[in-house]
Protein backbone atom coordinates (compact mmCIF):
# COMPACT_ATOMS: atom_id res chain seq x y z
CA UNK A 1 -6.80 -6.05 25.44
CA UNK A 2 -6.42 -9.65 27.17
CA UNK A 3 -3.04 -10.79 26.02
CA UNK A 4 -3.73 -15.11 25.36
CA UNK A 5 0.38 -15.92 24.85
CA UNK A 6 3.66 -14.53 25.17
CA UNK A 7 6.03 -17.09 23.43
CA UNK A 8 9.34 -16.48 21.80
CA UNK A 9 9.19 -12.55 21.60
CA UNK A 10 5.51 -12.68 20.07
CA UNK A 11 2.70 -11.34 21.89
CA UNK A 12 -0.94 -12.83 21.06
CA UNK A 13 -3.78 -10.89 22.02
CA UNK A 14 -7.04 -9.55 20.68
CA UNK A 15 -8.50 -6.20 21.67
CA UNK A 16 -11.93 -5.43 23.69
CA UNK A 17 -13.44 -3.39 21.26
CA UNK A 18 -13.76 -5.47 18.51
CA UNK A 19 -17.03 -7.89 19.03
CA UNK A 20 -18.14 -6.97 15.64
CA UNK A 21 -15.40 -8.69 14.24
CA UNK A 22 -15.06 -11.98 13.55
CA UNK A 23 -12.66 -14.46 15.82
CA UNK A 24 -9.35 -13.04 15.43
CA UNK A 25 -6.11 -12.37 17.40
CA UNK A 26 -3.41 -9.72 16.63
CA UNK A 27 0.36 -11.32 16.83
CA UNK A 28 2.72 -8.07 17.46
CA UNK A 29 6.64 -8.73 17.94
CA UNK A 30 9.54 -5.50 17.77
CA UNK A 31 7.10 -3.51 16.11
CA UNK A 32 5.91 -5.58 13.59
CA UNK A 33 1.85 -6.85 13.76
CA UNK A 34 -0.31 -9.15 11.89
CA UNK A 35 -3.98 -10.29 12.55
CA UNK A 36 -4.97 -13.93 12.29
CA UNK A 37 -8.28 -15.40 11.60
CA UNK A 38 -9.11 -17.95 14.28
CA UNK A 39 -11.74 -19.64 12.25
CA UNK A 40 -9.95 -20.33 9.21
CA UNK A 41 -6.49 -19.62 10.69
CA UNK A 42 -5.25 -17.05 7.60
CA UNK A 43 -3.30 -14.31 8.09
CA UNK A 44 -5.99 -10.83 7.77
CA UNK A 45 -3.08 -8.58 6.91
CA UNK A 46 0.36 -8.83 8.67
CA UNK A 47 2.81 -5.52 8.76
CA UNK A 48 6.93 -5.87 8.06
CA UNK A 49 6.81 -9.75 9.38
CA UNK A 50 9.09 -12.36 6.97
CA UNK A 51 7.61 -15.42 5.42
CA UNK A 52 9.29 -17.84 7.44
CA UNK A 53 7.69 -15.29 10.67
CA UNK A 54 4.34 -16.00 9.51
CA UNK A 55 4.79 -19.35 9.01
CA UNK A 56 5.41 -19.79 12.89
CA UNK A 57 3.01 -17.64 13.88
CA UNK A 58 0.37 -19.42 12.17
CA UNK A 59 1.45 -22.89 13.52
CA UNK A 60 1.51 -21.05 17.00
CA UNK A 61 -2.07 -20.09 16.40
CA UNK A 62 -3.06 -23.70 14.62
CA UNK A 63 -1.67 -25.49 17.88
CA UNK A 64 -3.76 -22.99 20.60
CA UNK A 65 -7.04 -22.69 18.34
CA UNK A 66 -9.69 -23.91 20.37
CA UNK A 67 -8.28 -21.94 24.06
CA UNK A 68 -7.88 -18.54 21.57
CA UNK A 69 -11.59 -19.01 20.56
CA UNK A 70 -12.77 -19.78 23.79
CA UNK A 71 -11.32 -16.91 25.40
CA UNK A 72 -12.86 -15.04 22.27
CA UNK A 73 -16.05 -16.26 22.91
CA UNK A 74 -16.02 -16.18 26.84
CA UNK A 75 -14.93 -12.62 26.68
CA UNK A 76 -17.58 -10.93 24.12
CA UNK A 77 -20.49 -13.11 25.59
């Protein structure tokens, strides 16, 4: 499971068993988790994070987009 960014506490990362899947990276932090769409950059489902959580963790994902999907795409090709 290649880990893409460690920044405040959050851990972005997407696991190797999922090329089925569309572009996606899971965002896990004190034992919360949510999953992010890299395409449309929505939240999939998220588990026990707060609004205002989400909110930075989608802005996180919004500013490394393209290197996220390229490491997607580089990894399942």
């Amino acid at each position: 499971m290649p880990t893409l960014l460690k920044w405040n506490g959050f851990r972005f990362y997407f696991w190797s068993h999922e090329p089925g899947e569309p572009p996606h990276v899971h965002v896990d932090k004190a034992g919360l988790t949510a999953k992010i769409w890299l395409e449309s950059v929505n939240v999939a489902y998220h588990d026990g994070y707060k609004p205002k959580d989400l909110k930075k963790i989608v802005e996180k994902v919004k500013e490394h987009r393209e290197e996220f999907l390229e490491a997607w795409h580089d990894h399942f090709a």
